[in-house]
Structures are given as C-alpha cells and as structure tokens.
Protein backbone atom coordinates (compact mmCIF):
# COMPACT_ATOMS: atom_id res chain seq x y z
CA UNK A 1 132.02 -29.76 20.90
CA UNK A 2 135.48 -30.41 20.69
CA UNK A 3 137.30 -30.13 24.09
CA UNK A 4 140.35 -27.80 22.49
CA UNK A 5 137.62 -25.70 20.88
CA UNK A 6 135.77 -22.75 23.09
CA UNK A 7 132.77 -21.75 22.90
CA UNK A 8 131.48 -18.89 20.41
CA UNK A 9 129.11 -16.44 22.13
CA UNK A 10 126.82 -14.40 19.35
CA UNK A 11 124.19 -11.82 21.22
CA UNK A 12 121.98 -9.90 19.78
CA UNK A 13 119.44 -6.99 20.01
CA UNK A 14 119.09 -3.59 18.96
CA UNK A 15 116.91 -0.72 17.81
CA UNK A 16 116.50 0.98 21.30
CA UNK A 17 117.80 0.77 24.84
CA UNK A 18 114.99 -1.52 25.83
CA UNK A 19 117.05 -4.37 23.48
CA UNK A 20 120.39 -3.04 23.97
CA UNK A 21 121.56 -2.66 27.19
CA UNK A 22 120.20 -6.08 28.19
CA UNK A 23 122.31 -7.46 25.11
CA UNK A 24 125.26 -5.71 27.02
CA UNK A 25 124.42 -6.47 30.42
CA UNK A 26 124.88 -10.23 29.40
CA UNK A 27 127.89 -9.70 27.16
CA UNK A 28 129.55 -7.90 30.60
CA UNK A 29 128.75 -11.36 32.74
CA UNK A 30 130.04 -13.02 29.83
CA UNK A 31 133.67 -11.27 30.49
CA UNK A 32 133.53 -11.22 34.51
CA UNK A 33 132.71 -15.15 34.09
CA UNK A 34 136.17 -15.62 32.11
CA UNK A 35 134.87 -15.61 28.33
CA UNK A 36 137.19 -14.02 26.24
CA UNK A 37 135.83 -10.89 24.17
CA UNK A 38 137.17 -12.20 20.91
CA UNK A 39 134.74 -15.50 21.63
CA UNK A 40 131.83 -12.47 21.60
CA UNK A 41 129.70 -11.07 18.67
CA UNK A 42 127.40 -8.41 18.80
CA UNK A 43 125.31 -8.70 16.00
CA UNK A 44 122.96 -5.97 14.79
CA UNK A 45 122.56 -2.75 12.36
CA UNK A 46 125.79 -0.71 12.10
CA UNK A 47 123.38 2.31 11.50
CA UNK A 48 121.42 1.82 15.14
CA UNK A 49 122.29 2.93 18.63
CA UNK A 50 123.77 -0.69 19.36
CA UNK A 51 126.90 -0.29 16.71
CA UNK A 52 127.38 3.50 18.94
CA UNK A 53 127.37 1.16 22.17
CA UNK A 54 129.29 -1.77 20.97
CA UNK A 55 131.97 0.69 19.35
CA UNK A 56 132.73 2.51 22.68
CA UNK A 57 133.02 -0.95 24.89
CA UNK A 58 135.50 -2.38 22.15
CA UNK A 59 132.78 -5.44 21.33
CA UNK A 60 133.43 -7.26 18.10
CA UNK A 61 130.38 -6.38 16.27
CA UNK A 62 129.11 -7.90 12.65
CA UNK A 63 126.80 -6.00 10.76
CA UNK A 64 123.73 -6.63 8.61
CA UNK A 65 121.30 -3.91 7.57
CA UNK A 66 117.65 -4.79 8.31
CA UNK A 67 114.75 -2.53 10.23
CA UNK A 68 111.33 -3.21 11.47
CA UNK A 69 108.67 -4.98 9.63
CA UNK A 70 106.14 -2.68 7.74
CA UNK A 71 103.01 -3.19 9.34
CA UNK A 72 100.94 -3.21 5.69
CA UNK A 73 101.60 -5.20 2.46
CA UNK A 74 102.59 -2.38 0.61
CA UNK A 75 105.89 -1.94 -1.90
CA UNK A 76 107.74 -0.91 1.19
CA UNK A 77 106.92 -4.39 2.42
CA UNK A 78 108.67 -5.90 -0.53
CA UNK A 79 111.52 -4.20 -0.37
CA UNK A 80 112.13 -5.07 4.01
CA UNK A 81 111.33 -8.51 3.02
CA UNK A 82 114.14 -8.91 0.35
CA UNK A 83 116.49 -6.75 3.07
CA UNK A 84 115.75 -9.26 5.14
CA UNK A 85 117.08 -12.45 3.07
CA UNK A 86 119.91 -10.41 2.19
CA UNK A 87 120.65 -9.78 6.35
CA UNK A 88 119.88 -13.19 6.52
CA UNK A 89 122.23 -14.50 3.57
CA UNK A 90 125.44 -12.58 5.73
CA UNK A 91 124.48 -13.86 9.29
CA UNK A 92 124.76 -17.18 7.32
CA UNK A 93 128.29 -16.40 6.57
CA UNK A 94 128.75 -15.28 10.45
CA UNK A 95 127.60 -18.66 11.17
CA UNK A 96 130.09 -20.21 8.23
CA UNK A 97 133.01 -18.00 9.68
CA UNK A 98 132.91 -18.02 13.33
CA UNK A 99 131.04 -20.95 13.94
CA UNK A 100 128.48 -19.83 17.05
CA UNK A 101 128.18 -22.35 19.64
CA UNK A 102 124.86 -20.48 21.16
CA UNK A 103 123.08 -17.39 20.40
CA UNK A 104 121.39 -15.12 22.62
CA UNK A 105 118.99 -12.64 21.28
CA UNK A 106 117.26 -9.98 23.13
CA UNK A 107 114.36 -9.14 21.11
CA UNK A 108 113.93 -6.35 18.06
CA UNK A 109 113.93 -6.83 14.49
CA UNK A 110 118.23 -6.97 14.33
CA UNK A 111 117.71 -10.52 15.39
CA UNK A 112 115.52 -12.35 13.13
CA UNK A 113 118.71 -13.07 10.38
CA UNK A 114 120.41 -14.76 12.92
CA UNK A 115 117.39 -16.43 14.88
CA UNK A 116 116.47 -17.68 11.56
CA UNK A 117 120.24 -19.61 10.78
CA UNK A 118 120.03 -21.01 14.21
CA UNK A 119 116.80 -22.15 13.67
CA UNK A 120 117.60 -23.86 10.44
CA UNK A 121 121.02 -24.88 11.35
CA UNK A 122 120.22 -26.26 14.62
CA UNK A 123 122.50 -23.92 17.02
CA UNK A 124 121.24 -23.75 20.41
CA UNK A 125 119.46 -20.41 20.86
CA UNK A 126 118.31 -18.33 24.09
CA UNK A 127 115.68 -15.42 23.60
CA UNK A 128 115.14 -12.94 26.42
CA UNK A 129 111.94 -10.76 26.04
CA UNK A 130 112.17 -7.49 28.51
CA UNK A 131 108.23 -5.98 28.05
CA UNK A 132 104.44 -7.54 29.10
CA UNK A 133 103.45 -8.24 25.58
CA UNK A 134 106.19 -9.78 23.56
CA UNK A 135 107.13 -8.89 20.41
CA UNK A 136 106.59 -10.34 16.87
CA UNK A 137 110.39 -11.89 16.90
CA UNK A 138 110.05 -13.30 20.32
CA UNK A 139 106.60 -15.02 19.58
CA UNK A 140 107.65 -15.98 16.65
CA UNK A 141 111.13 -18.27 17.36
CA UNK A 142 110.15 -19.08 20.96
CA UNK A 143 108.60 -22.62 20.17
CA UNK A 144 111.96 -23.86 18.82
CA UNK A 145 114.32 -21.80 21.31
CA UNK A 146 116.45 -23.66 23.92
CA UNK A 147 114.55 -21.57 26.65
CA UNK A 148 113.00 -18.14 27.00
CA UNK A 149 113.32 -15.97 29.49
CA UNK A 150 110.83 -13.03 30.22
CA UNK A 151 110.99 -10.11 32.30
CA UNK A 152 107.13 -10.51 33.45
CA UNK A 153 105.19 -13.15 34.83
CA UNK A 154 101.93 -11.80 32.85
CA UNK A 155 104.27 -12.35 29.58
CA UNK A 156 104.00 -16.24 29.86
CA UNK A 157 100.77 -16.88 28.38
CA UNK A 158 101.30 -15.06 25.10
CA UNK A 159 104.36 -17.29 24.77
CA UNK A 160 104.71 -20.45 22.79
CA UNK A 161 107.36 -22.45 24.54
CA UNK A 162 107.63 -25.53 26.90
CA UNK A 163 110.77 -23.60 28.92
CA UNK A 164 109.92 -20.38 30.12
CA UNK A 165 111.98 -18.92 32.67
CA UNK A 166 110.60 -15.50 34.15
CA UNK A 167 113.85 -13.77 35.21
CA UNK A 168 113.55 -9.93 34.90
CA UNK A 169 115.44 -8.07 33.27
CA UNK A 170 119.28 -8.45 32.74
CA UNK A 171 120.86 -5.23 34.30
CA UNK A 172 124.52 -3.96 34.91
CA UNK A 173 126.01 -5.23 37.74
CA UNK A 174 126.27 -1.81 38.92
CA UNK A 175 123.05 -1.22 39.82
CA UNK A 176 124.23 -4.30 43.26
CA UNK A 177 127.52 -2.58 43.63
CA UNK A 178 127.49 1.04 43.97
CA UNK A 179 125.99 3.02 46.78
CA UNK A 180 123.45 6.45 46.40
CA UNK A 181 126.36 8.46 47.92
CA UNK A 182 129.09 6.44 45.62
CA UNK A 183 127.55 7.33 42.11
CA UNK A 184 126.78 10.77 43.48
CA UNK A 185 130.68 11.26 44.15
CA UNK A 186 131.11 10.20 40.84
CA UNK A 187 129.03 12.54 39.36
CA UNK A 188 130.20 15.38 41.86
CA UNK A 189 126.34 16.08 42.95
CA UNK A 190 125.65 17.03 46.10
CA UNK A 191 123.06 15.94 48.66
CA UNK A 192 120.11 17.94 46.81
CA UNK A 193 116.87 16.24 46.40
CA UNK A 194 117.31 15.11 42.62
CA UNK A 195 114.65 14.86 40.03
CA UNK A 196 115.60 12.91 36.59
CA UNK A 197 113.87 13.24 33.74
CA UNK A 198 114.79 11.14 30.97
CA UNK A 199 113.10 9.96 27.73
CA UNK A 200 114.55 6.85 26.85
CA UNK A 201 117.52 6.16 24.68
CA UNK A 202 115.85 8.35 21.95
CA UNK A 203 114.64 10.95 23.67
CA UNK A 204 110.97 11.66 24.35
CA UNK A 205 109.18 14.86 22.34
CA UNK A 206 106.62 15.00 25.02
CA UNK A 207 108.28 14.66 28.24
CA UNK A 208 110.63 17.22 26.94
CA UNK A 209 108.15 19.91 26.00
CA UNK A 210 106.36 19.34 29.30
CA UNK A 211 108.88 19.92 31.98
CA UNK A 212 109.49 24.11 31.53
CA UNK A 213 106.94 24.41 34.97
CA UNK A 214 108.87 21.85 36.61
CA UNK A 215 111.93 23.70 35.78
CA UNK A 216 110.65 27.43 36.85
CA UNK A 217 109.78 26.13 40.71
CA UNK A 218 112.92 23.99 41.28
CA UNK A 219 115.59 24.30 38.68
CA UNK A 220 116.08 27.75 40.44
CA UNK A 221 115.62 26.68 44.59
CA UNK A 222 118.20 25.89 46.90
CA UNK A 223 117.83 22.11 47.90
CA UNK A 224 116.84 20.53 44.64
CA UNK A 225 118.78 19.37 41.46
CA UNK A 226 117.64 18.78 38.34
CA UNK A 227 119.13 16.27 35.68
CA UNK A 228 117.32 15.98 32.18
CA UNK A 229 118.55 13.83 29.35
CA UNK A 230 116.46 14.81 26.53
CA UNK A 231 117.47 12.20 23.65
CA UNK A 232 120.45 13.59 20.83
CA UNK A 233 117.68 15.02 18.71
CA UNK A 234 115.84 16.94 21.32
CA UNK A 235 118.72 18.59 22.89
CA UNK A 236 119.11 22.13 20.82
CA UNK A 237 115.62 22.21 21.01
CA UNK A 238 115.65 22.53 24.92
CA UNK A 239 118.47 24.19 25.52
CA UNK A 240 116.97 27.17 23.28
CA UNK A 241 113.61 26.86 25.05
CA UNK A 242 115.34 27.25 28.35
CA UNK A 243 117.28 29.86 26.90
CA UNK A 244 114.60 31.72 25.85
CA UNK A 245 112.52 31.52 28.73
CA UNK A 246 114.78 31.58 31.25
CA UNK A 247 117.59 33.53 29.54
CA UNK A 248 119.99 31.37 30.96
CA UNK A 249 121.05 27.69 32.04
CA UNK A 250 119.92 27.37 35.35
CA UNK A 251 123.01 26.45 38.06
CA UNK A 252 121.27 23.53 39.20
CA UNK A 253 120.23 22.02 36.16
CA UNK A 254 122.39 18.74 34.10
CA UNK A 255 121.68 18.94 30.88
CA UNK A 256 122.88 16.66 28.43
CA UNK A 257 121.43 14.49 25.52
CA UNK A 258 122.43 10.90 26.77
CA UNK A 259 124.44 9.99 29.46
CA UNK A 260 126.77 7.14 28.97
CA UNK A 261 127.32 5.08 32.53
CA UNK A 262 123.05 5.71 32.99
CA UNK A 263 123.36 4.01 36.37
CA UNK A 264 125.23 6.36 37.75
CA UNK A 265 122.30 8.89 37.23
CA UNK A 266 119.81 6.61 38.00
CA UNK A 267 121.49 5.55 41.41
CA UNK A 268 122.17 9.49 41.90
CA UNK A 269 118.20 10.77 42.44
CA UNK A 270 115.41 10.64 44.26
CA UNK A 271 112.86 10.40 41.93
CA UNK A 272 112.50 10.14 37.94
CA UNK A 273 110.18 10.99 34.77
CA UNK A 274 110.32 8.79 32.70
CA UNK A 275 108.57 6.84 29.27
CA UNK A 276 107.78 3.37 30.49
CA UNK A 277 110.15 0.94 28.04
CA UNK A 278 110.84 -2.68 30.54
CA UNK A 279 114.64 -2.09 30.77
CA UNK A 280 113.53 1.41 32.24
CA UNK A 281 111.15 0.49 35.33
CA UNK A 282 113.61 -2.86 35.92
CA UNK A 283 116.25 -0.18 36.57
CA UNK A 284 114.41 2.09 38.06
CA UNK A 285 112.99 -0.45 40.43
CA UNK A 286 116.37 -1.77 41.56
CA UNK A 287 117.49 1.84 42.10
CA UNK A 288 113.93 1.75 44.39
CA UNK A 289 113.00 4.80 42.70
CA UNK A 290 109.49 6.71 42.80
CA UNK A 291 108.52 7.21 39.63
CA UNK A 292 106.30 9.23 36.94
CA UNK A 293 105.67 7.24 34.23
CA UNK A 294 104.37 8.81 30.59
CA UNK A 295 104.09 5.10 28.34
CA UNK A 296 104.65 6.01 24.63
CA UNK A 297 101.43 5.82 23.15
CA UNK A 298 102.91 4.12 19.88
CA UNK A 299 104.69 1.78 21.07
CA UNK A 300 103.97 -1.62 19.56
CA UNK A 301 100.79 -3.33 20.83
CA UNK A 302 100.84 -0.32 23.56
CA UNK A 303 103.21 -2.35 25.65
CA UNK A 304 104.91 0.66 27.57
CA UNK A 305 101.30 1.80 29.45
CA UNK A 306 101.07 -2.22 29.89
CA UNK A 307 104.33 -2.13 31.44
CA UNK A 308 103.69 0.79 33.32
CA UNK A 309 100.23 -0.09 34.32
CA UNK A 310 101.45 -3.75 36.15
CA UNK A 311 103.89 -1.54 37.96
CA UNK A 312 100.81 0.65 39.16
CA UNK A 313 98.82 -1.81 39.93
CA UNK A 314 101.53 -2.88 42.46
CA UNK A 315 101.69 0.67 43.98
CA UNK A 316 105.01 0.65 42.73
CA UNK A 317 104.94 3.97 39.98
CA UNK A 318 102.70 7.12 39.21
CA UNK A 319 101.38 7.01 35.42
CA UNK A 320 100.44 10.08 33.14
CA UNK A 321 99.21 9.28 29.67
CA UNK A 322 100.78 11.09 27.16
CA UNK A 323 97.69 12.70 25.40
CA UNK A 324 97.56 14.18 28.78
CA UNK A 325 100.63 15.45 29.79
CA UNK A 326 101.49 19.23 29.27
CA UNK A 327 103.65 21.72 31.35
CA UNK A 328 100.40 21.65 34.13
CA UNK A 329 99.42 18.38 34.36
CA UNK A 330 103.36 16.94 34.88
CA UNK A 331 104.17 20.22 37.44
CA UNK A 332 101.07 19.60 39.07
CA UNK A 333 101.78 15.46 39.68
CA UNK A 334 105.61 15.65 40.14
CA UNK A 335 105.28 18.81 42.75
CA UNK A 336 102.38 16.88 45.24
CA UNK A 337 104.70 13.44 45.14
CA UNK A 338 108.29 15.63 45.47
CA UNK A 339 106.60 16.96 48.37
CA UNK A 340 104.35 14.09 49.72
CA UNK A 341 107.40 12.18 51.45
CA UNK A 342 104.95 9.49 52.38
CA UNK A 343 104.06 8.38 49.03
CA UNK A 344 107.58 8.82 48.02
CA UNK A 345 108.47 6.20 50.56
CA UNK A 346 105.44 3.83 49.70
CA UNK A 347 106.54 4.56 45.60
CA UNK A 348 110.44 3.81 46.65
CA UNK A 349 109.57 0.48 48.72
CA UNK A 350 107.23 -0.88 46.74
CA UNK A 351 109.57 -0.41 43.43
CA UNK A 352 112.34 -2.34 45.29
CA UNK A 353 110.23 -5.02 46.02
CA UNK A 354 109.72 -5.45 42.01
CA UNK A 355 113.27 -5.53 41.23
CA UNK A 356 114.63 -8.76 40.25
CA UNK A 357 118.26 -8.04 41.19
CA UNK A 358 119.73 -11.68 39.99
CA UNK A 359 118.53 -11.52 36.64
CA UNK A 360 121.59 -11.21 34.48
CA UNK A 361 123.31 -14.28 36.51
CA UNK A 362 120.24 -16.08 36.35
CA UNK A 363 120.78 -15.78 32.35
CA UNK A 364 124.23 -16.19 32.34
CA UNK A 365 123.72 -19.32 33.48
CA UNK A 366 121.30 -20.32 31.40
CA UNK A 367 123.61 -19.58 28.30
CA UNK A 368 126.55 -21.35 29.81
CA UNK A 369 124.60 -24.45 30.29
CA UNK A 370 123.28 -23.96 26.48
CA UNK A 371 126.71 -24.50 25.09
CA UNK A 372 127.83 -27.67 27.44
C-alpha cells in the first residue's frame, strides 16, 4: 500500500441486532482509534434495520439488495440466487470505486457479495461470528479469511480455519464506561428494582404476549419499575392489551418499541427477559445481569437455546422454552428469582464472569494489523 494512500475500512453485517451492532461496535473503535469516517463503509440492504442504524450515526453506507438463502430448491431459490450475482456485480463496483484495503464482516446473508469479491480479488478479509453454531456465510468463507474471530469457545470446531481467535463479542464501549447510577440519571429512573423485558431488535411475539401477569403484580407496586421494548411491530398491539386490561398505562411502566442508546437500559436494571441472540447474553453478561432467557425456537440450526443453554450450564442465566412460556409459567419464574436475592446474586456473578469485556479492542486490532 502506498504510504500517501490510507487505508479503506468496508464492514459489514446486517439482518438483525445480533449482526449489527457488532458491525457498529467496531466501526465506533474504528473512529476513537483516529480512522476517518469517510475511510468507512457500511455495506448491507438499504431495506434492513442496519441502513435505519447507519443513517442515524451519519455512516457512509452502500447498498445492495440481497436476503437470506431459501432453504429448498424451489423457484424462489432461483430468483435469491440471481439477486445474489446482481448484489454481487455492485459490491464489485464498491471494490472498483473505493478500493477496500480490508473488510470486516460480521456474519448474515448482507455479506456474502462482498466476502465473495474479496475472496476472488484477494483483499484481506476478517469474519467475526457472535453465536455457538456458526452460520452458513461464516462456515462458508472462513477457510480463506485472514482470521476469524468467534464469540464462543464451543464455536471452534465447526470452523474451517487455521486462525481462530475466540474473542467474544464486540460491544460498545459503553458498556466499560458508564456506571448503574450514571445510565440511570440518564434515563431519569429512580432507584426501583428494574425488570427489562426486551425481544430483540425485532421484537419477540411470545415474550410480549406473556408478560400481562408480570405486569398486574409489579407494574402497579411501589419499589419496582418496569421497562418493555416490544419490537416496532408489536408495540400497538401491547399498548391496547394493556389498555384493555388495565385501562390505563401503568406509572411505572417504559414502554417503547426500540430504544436507541440500548446500553443505557441494559446498564439501568436489575434483571432482564430476554430471547437468547449472542450479542444479547454478551451484553447482558457485561452488564452482570440475571437473566430469563426464552431462545427463539426458529432460529437457524436452533442456535439461540444453544446459546442460552452454554450460559446455563455455567449458572450464569435462567432458560424458558418458548413452547412453554405463557402469562403463568414467565410470572411464576421471574417472581421466585425477583424475589430469591440469592440466586439473583449467584445469576449476576456468574454472568460477569462470562463477559469478555476487551473484545471490540481485541478486534480492532486484529483489523489494523490486516491492512499493514
């Protein structure tokens, strides 16, 4: 590389939080390490979450249009597989016009058009995979990536590469720098024992219609708070329910469909309910939260109750299948641990112990070197 030229920094990732925020996470060391944000590309769908994201941080984003890979040869097959050489015809012009000296790529369908130009055309790349079982575009471009980082030690045998580096999960720098009682400030909450209940970056259909009993004991009682972020499409839907059971919005309730600066909120309770994605428990684990986990049960290759259940098996998380949970079963798990301050203790310690704090400089690192 020439010594007047700097580096160009493409990252990419999208679909859900679980790809996102990492993406982000890296893009934000990136900047605090000195890298100018016009040397930075988010690449992805313009139609996903990730455009939303990029759009609000001021990111230079570049667009192709590709989803998720039909699982069945069917017509619908055809037609994602001719989407995809079209994506994969404009990341080539990306490449032609910027001139990437690395890509990183955090996993998800958005980043096989680009994985597959760096493979061809030789650019260094770096893939980060967040969950236990790795996904089809991880598996898939890890024998010919620079290095591969995973958030789980129990990912590196499904992995095809001679440089794995198990770092955790890249996280905002936040989660190190602000205090319980500094995010609550923010967030003008008071000292209340605070439950969260959140769904993922989508929202979660079942955790949402199973929290009304939860709601009726301590949505209502002095002492407790309640925040719920229910996904954008969920959040009529409970809003009327409480409405209509409750016939109002209870005073200690936060209700809202996504919250923007999420580590706030997560460094602002006590305990959480939550689906089971890896970004998820390696936040909720550096906040040393106690946790109720409900893994959705469609994941690909079930890797949320896999996530979930390595977590459990550590004494680290509580875990309620989804084909079980209902208004009963969740009241009657998250009332004995809100008031079992024992296990919330052994659930909070043994979560912090799991957190792999130094993850995103770890990475950053890696991705500086890649480009040297």
């Amino acid at each position: 590389m020439s010594k007047n030229k700097q580096p160009i920094y493409f990252i990419t990732g999208g679909g859900t939080g679980g790809h996102i925020y990492p993406a982000v996470s890296i893009i934000e060391a990136l900047l605090a390490f000195g890298i100018k944000k016009e040397n930075i590309f988010y690449l992805g769908n313009k139609k996903n979450l990730e455009y939303d994201i990029a759009n609000k941080s001021g990111y230079n984003f570049l667009s192709y249009d590709i989803k998720g890979m039909p699982r069945k040869f069917t017509l619908e097959f055809i037609f994602w597989f001719f989407k995809l050489i079209i994506a994969s015809f404009k990341a080539f012009f990306y490449v032609v016009k910027y001139k990437p000296s690395v890509v990183f790529a955090t996993g998800g369908y958005v980043c096989a058009p680009i994985l597959f130009n760096a493979l061809f055309l030789k650019i260094p790349y770096i893939l980060h995979d967040s969950d236990i079982q790795p996904g089809i575009v991880s598996r898939f471009f890890a024998p010919c990536a620079k290095c591969v980082t995973l958030a789980f030690d129990e990912a590196q045998k499904l992995i095809n590469s001679k440089n794995i580096t198990v770092t955790g999960n890249p996280i905002r720098q936040e989660f190190k720098t602000i205090s319980k009682k500094q995010a609550r400030q923010e967030l003008s909450l008071t000292d209340d024992f605070t439950v969260l209940i959140m769904g993922g970056s989508l929202g979660a259909q079942t955790i949402n219609n199973s929290c009304f009993e939860l709601l009726k004991k301590y949505a209502f009682k002095s002492g407790y708070k309640i925040i719920w972020q229910t996904g954008r499409k969920n959040f009529d839907f409970v809003v009327n329910k409480i409405i209509e059971q409750f016939e109002v919005l209870p005073d200690n309730l936060v209700l809202q469909p996504y919250f923007d600066r999420m580590y706030l909120t997560l460094l602002s309770s006590d305990m959480v309910i939550s689906r089971a994605g890896s970004l998820s428990l390696s936040e909720i684990c550096a906040c040393s939260l106690p946790s109720i986990l409900i893994p959705y049960p469609y994941a690909s290759q079930n890797h949320q109750y896999k996530n979930a259940k390595n977590l459990f098996d550590k004494h680290a998380c509580l875990i309620l299948e989804d084909k079980d949970c209902n208004n009963e079963s969740l009241f009657k798990l998250a009332d004995n641990l809100i008031n079992d301050k024992k296990l919330l203790s052994d659930l909070s310690y043994n979560a912090f112990k799991n957190a792999k704090l130094n993850a995103t400089s770890d990475i950053l690192d890696l991705i500086i070197k890649a480009v040297k």
